[in-house]
N, C-alpha and C. Protein backbone atom coordinates (compact mmCIF):
# COMPACT_ATOMS: atom_id res chain seq x y z
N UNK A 1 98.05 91.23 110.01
CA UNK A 1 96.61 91.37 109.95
C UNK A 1 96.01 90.01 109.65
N UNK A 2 95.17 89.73 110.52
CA UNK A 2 94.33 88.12 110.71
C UNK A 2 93.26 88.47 109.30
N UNK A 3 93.13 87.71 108.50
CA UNK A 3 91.51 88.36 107.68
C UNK A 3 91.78 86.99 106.54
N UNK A 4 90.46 86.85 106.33
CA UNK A 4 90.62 85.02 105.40
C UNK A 4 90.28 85.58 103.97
N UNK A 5 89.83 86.60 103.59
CA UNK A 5 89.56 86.78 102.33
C UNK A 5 90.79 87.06 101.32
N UNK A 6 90.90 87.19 100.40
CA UNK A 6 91.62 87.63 99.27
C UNK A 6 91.51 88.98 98.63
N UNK A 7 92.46 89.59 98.19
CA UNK A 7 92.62 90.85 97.78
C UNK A 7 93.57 90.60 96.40
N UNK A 8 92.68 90.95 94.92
CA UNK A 8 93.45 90.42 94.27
C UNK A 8 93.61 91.82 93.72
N UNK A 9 94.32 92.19 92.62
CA UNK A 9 95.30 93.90 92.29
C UNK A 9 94.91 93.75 90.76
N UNK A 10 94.39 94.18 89.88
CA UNK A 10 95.01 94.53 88.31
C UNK A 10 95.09 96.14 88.28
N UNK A 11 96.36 95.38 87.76
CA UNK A 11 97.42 96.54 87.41
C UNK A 11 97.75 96.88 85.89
N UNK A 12 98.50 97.36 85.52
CA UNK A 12 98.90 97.75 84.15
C UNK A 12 98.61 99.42 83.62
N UNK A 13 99.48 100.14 82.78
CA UNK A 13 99.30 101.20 82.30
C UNK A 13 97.98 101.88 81.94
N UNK A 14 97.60 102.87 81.88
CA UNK A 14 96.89 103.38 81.38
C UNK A 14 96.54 102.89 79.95
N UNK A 15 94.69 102.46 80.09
CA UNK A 15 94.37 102.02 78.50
C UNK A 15 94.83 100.69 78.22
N UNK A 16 95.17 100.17 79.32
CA UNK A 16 95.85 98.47 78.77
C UNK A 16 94.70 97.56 79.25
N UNK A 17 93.57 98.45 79.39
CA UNK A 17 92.03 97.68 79.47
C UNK A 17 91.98 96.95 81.06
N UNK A 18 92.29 97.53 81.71
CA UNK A 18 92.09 97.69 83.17
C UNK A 18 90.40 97.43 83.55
N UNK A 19 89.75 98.79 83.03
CA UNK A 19 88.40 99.05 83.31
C UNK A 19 87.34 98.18 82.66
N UNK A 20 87.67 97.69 81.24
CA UNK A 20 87.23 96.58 80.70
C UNK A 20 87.66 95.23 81.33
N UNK A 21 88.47 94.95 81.96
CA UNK A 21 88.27 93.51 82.77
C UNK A 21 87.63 93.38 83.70
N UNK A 22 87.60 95.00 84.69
CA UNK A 22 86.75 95.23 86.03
C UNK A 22 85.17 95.07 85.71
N UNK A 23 84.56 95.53 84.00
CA UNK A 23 83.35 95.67 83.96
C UNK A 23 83.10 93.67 83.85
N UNK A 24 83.83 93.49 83.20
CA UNK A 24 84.10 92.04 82.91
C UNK A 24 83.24 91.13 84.24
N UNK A 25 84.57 91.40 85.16
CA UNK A 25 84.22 90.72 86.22
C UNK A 25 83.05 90.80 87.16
N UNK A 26 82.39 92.32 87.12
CA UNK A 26 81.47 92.71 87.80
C UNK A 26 79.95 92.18 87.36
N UNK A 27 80.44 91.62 86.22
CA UNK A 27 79.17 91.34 85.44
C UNK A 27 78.86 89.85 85.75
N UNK A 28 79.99 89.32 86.06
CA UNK A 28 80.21 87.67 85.63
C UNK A 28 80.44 87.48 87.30
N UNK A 29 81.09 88.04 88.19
CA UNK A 29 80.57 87.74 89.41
C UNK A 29 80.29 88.85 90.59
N UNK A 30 78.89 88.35 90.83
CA UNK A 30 78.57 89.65 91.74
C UNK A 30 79.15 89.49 93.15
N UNK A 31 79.25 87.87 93.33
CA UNK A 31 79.96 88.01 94.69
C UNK A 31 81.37 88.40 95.14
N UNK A 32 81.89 89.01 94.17
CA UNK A 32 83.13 90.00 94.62
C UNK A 32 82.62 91.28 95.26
N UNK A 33 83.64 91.95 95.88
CA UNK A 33 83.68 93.06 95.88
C UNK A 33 84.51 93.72 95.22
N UNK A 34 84.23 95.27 94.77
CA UNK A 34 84.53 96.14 94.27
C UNK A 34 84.60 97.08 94.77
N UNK A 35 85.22 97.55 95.25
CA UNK A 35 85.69 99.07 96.34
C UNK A 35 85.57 100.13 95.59
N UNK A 36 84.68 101.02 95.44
CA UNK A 36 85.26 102.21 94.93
C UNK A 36 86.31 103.18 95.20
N UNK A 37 87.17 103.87 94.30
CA UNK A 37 88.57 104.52 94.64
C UNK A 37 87.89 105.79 94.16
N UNK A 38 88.80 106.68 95.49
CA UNK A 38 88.32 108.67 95.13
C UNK A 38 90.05 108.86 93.98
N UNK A 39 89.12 110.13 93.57
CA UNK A 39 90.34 110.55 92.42
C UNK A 39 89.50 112.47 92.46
N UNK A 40 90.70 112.87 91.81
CA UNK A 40 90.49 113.69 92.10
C UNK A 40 90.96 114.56 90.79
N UNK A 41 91.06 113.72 89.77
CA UNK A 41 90.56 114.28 88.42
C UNK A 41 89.10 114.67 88.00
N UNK A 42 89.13 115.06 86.98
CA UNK A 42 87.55 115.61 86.69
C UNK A 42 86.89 113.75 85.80
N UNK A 43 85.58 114.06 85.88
CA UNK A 43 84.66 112.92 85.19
C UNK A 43 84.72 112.81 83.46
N UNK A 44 84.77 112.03 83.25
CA UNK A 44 84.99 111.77 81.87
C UNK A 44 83.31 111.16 81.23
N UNK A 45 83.06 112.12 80.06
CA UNK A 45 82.22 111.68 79.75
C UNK A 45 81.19 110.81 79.83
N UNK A 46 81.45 109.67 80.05
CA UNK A 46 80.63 108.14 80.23
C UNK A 46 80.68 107.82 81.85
N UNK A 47 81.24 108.36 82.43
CA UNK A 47 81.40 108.20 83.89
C UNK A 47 80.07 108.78 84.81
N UNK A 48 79.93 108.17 85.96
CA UNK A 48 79.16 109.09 86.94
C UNK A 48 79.73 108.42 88.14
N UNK A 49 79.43 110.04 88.85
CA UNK A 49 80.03 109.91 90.20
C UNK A 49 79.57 108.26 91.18
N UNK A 50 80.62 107.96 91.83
CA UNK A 50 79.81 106.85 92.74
C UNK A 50 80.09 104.93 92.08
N UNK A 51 80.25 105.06 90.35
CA UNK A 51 80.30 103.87 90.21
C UNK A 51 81.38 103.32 90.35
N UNK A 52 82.61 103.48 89.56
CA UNK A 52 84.15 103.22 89.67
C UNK A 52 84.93 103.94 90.51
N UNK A 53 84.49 105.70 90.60
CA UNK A 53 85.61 106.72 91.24
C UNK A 53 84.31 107.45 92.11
N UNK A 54 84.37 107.91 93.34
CA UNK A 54 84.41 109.16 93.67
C UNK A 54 84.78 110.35 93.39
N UNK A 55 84.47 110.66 92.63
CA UNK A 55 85.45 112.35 92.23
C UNK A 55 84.85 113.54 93.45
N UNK A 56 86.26 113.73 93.79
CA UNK A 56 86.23 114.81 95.50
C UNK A 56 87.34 115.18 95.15
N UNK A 57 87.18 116.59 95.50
CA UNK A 57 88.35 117.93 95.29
C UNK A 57 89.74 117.22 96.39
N UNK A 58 91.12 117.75 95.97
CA UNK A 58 91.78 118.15 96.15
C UNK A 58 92.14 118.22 97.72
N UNK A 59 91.42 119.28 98.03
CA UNK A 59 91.42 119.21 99.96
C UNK A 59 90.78 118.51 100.70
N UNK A 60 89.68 117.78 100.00
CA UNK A 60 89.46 116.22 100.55
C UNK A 60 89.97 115.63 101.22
N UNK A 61 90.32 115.29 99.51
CA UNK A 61 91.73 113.67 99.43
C UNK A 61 92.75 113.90 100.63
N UNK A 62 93.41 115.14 100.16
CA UNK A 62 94.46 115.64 101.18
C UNK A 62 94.18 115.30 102.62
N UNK A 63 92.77 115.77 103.47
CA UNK A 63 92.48 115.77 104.61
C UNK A 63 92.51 114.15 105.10
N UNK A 64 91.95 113.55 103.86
CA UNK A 64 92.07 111.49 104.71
C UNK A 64 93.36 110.83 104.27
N UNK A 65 93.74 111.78 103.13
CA UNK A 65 95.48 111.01 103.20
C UNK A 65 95.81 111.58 104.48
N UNK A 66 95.90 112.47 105.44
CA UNK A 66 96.98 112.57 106.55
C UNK A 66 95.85 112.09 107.67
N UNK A 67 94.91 111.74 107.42
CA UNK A 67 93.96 111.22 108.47
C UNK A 67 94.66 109.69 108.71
N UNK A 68 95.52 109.22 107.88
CA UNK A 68 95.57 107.62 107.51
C UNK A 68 94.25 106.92 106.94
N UNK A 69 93.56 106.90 106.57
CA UNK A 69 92.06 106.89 105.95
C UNK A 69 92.39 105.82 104.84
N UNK A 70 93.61 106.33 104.04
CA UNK A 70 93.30 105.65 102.22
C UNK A 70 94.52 104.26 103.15
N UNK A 71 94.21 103.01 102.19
CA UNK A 71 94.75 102.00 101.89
C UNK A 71 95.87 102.22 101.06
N UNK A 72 95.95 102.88 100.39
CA UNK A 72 96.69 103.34 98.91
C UNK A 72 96.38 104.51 98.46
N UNK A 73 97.77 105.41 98.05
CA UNK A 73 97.14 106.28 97.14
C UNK A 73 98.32 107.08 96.43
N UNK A 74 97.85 107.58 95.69
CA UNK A 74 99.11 107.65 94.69
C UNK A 74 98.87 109.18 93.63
N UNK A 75 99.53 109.78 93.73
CA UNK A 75 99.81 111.08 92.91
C UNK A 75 100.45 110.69 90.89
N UNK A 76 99.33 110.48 90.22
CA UNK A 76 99.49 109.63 88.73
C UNK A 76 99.66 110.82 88.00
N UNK A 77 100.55 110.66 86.76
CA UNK A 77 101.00 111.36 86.25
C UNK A 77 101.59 113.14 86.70
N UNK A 78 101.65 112.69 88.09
CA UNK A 78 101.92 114.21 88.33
C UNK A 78 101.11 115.32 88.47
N UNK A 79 99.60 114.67 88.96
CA UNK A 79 98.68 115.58 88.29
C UNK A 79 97.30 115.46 89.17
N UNK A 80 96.55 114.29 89.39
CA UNK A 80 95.65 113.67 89.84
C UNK A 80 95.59 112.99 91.19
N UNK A 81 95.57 112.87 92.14
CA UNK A 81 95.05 112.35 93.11
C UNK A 81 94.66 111.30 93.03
N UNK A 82 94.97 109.69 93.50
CA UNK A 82 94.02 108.20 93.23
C UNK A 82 94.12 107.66 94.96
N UNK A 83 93.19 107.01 95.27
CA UNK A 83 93.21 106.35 97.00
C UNK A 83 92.17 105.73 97.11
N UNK A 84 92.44 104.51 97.89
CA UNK A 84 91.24 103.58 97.88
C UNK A 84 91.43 103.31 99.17
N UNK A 85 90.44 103.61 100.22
CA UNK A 85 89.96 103.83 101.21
C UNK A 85 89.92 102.43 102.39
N UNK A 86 90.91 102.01 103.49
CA UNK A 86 91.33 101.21 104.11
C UNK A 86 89.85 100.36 104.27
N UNK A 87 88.85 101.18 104.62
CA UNK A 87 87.68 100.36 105.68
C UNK A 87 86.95 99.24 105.20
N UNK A 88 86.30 99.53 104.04
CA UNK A 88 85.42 99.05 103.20
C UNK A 88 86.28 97.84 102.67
N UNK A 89 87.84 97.55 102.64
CA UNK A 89 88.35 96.34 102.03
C UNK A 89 88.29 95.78 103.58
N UNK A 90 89.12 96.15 104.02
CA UNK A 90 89.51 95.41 105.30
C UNK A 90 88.08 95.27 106.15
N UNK A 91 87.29 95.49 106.25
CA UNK A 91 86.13 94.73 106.57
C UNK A 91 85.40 93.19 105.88
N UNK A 92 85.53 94.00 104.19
CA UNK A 92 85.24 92.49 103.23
C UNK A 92 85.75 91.59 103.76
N UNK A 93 87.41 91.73 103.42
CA UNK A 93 88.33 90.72 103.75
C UNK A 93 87.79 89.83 105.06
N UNK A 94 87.93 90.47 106.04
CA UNK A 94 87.55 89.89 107.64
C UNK A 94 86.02 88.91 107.49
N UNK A 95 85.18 89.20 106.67
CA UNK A 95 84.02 88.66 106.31
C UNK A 95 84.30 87.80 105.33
N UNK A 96 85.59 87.40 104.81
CA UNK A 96 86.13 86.16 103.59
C UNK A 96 85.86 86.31 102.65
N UNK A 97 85.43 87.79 101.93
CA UNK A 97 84.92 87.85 100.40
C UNK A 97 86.12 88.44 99.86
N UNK A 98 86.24 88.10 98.56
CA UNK A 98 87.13 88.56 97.74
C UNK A 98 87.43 89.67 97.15
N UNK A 99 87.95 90.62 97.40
CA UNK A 99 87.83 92.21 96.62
C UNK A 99 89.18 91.93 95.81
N UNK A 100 88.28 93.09 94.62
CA UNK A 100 89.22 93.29 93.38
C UNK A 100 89.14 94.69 93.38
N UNK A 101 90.20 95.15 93.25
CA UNK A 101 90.37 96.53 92.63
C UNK A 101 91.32 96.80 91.72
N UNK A 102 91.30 97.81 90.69
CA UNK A 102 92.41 98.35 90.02
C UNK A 102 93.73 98.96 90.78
N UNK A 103 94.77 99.00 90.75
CA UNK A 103 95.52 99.68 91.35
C UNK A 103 96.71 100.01 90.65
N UNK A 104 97.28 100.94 91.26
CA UNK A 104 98.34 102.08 90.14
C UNK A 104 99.90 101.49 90.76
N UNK A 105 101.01 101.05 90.14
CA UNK A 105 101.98 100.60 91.01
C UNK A 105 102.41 101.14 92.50
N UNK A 106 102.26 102.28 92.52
CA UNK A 106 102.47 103.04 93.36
C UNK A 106 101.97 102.56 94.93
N UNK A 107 100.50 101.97 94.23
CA UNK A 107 99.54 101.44 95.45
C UNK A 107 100.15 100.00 96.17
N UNK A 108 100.58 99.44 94.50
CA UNK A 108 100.98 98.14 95.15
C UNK A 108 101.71 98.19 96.31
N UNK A 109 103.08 98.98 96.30
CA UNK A 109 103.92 98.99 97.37
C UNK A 109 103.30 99.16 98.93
N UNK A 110 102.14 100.09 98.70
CA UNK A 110 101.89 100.55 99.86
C UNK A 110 100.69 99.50 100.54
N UNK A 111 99.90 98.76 99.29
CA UNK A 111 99.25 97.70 100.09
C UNK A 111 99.65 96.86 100.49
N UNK A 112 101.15 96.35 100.04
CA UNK A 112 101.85 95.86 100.37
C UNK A 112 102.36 95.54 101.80
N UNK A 113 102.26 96.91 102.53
CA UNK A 113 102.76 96.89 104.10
C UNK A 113 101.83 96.54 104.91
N UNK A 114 100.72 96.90 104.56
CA UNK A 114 99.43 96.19 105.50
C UNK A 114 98.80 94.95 105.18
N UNK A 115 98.76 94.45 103.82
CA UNK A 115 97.96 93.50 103.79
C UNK A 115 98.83 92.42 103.35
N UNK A 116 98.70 90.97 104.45
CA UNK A 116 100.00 89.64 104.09
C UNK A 116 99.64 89.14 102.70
N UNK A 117 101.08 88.74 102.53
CA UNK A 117 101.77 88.38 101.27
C UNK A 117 100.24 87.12 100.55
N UNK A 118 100.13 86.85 101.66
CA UNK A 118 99.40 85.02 101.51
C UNK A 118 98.06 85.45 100.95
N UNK A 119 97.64 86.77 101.06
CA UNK A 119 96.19 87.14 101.18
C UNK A 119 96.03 88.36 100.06
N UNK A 120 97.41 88.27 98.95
CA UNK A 120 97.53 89.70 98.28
C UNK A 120 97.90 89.11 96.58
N UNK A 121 97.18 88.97 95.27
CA UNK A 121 97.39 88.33 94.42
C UNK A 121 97.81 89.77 93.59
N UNK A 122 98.38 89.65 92.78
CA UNK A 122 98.89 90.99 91.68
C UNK A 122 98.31 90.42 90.36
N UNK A 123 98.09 90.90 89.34
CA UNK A 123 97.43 90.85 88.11
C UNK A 123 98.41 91.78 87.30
N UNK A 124 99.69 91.67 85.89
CA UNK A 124 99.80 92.95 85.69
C UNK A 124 99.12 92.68 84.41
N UNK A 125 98.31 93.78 83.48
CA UNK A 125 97.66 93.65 82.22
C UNK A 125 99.15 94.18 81.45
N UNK A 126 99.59 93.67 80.64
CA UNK A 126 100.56 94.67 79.59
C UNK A 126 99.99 94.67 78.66
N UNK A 127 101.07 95.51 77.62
CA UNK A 127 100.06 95.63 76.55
C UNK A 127 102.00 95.18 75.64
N UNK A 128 101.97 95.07 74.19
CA UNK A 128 102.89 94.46 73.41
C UNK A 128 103.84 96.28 73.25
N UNK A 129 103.21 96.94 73.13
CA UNK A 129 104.56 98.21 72.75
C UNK A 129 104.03 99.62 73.01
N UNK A 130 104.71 100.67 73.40
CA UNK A 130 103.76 102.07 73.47
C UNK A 130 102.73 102.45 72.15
N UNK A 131 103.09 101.69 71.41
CA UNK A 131 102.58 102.38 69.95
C UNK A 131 100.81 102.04 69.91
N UNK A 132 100.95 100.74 70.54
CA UNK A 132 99.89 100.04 70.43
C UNK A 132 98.89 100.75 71.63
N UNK A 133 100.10 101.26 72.70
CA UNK A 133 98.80 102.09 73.99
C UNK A 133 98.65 103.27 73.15
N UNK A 134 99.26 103.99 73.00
CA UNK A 134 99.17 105.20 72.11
C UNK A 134 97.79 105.24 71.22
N UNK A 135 97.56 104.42 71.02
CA UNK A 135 96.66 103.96 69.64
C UNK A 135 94.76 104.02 70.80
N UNK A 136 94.82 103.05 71.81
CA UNK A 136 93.94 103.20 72.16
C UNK A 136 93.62 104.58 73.39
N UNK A 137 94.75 104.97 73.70
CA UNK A 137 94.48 106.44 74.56
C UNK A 137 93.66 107.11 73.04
N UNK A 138 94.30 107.11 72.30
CA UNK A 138 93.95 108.31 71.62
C UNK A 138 92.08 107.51 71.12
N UNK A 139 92.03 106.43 70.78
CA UNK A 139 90.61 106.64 70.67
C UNK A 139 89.51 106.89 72.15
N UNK A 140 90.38 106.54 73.14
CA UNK A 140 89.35 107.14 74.64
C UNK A 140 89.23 108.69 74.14
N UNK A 141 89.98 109.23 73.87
CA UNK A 141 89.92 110.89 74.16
C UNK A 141 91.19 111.76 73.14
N UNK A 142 90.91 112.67 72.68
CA UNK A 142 91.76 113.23 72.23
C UNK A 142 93.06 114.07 72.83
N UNK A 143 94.19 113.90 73.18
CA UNK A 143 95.22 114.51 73.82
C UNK A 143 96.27 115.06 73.43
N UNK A 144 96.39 116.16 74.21
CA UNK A 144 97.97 117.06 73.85
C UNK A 144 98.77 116.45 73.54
N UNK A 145 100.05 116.89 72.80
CA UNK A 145 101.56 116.02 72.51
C UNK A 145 102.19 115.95 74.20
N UNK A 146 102.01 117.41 74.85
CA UNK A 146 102.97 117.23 76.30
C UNK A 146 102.02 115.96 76.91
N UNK A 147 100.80 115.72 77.07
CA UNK A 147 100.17 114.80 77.80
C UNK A 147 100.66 113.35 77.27
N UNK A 148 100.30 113.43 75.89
CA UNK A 148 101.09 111.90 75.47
C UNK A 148 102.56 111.35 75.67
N UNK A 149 103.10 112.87 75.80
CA UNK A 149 104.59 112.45 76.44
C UNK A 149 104.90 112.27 77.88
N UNK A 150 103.58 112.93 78.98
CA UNK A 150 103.89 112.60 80.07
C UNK A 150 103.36 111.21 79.85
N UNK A 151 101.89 110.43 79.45
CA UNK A 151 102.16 109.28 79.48
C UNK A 151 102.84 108.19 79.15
N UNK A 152 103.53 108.42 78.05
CA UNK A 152 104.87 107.82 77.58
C UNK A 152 105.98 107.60 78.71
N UNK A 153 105.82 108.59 79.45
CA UNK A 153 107.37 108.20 80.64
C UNK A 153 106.43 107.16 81.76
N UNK A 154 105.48 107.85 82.18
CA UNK A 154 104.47 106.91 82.70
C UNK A 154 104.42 105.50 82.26
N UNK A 155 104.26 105.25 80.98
CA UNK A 155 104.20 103.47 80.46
C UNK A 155 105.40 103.05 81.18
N UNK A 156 106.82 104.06 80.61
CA UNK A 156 107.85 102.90 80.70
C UNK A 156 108.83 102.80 82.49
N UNK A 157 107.89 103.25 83.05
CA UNK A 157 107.91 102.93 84.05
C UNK A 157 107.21 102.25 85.14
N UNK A 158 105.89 102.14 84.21
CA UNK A 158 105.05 101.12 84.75
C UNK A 158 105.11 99.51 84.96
N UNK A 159 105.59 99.63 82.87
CA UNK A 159 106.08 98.62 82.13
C UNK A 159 107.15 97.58 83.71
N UNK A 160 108.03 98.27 83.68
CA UNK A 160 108.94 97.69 84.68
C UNK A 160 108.17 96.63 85.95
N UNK A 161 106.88 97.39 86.55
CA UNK A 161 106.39 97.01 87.70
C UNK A 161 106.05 95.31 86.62
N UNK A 162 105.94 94.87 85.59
CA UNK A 162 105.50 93.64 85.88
C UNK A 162 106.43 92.21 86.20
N UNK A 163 107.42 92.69 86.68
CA UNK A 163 108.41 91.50 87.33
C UNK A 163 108.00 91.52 88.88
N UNK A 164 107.46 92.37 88.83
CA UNK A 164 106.66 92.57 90.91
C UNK A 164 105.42 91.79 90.53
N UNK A 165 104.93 91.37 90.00
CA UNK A 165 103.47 90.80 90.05
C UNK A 165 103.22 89.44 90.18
N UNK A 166 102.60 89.05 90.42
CA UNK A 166 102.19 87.49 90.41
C UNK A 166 101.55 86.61 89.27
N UNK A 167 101.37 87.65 88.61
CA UNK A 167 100.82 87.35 87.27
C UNK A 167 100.84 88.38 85.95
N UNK A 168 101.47 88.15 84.37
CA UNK A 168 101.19 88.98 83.93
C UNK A 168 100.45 88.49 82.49
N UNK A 169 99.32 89.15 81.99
CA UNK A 169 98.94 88.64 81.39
C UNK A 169 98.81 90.11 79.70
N UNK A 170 98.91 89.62 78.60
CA UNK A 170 98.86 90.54 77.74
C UNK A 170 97.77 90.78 76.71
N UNK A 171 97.30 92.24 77.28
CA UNK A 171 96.11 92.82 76.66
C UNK A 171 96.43 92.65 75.26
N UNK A 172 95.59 91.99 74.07
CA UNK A 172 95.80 91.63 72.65
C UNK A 172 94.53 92.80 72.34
N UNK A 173 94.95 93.42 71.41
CA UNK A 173 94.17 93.96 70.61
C UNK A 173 93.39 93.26 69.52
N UNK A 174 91.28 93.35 70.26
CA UNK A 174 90.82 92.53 69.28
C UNK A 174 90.37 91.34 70.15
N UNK A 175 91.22 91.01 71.33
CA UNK A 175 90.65 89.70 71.80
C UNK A 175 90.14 90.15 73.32
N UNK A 176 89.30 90.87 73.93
CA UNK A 176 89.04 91.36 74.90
C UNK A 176 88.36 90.51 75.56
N UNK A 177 87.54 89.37 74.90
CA UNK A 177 86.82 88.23 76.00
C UNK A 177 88.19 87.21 76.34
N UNK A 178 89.09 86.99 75.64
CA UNK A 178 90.32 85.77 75.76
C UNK A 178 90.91 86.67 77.23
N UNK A 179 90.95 87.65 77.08
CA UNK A 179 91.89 88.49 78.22
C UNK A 179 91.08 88.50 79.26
N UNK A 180 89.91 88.67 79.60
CA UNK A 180 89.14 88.89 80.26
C UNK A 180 89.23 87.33 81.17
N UNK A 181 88.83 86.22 80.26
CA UNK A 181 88.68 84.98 80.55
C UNK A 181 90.52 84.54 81.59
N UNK A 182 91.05 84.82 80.89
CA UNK A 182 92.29 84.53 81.36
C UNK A 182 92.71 85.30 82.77
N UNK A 183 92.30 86.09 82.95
CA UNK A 183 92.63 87.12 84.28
C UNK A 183 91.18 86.27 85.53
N UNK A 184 90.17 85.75 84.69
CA UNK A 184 88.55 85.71 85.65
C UNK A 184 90.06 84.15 85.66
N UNK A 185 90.41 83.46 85.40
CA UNK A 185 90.56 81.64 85.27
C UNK A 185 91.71 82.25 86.50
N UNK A 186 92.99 82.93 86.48
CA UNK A 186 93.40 83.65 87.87
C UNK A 186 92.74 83.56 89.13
N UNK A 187 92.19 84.33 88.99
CA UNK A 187 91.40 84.92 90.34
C UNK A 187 90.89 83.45 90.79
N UNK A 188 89.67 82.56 89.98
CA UNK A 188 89.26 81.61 90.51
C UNK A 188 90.19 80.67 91.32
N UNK A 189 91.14 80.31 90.12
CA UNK A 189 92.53 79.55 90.86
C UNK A 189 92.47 79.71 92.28
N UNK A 190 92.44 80.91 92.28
CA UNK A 190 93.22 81.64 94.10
C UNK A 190 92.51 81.59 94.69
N UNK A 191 91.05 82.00 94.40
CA UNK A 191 90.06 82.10 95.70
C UNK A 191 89.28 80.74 95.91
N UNK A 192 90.10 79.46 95.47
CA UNK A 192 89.25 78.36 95.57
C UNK A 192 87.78 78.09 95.03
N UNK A 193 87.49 78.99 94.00
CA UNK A 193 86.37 78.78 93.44
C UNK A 193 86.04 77.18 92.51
């Protein structure tokens, strides 16, 4: 695929402040793009439809995953539906702007096959130990023991994806502008800013 723009990835577990670097960046540069991704979990409190996720049922998702439609998409925790929609990047791209999105390892692999190596940056956020994700899931929301244990197998298999990345950088509890800064000083690197 011919296209001059950049496609950069942050990645990392659940709660390893993913969504806080995205608000980060959205704030600090508007000339990215930001793709919105459908999911097909329910809305969480502070959320509304349209800004970060699409939330669309189930037989949706299903109908443009076998349409070929999503760029990526990935079945998370066993439970939820995630896909971020081919058109809207691969147009940016072709127009030379830079899109950022979050993405779940799962995605990586698969953006992987369509979009070249030269034109595809990885971000992974870690975080220092489960105890420490544990700590901030539970102040997002209150959760079951089976849920904290499905995300527990979830971390430590996430954990793994950051020897695939191009970059990994570690979410500190407490220092959310240093992390932020350090992932935005990335991206610039790459996109010749």
């Amino acid at each position: 695929m011919s296209t001059t723009g950049k496609f950069i990835l942050i990645l990392g577990p659940s709660g390893s402040g993913k969504g806080t670097v995205l608000s980060y960046l959205k704030k600090k540069h508007p000339e990215f793009i930001f793709p919105i991704s459908c999911t097909t979990r329910s809305k969480r409190p502070n959320e509304a439809d349209g800004e970060v996720y699409n939330f669309i049922n189930k037989e949706f998702f299903e109908k443009k995953k076998d349409e070929g439609d999503f760029l990526e998409w990935a079945l998370v925790h066993n439970k939820h539906y995630y896909g971020t929609l081919k058109k809207p990047i691969l147009d940016a791209m072709q127009q030379g702007k830079t899109v950022i999105r979050e993405v779940d390892v799962q995605g990586l692999q698969s953006i992987r096959k369509i979009i070249s190596e030269n034109q595809l940056i990885s971000i992974f956020l870690t975080v220092k130990n489960w105890e420490t994700l544990k700590e901030r899931i539970l102040e997002r929301s209150p959760m079951s023991e089976e849920e904290l244990a499905r995300r527990k197998k979830s971390f430590k298999l996430e954990m793994a994806w950051q020897r695939e990345c191009d970059y990994v950088v570690e979410s500190v509890t407490g220092k959310v502008d240093e992390v932020c800064r350090s992932i935005e000083n990335i991206i610039l690197s790459q996109v010749g800013v």
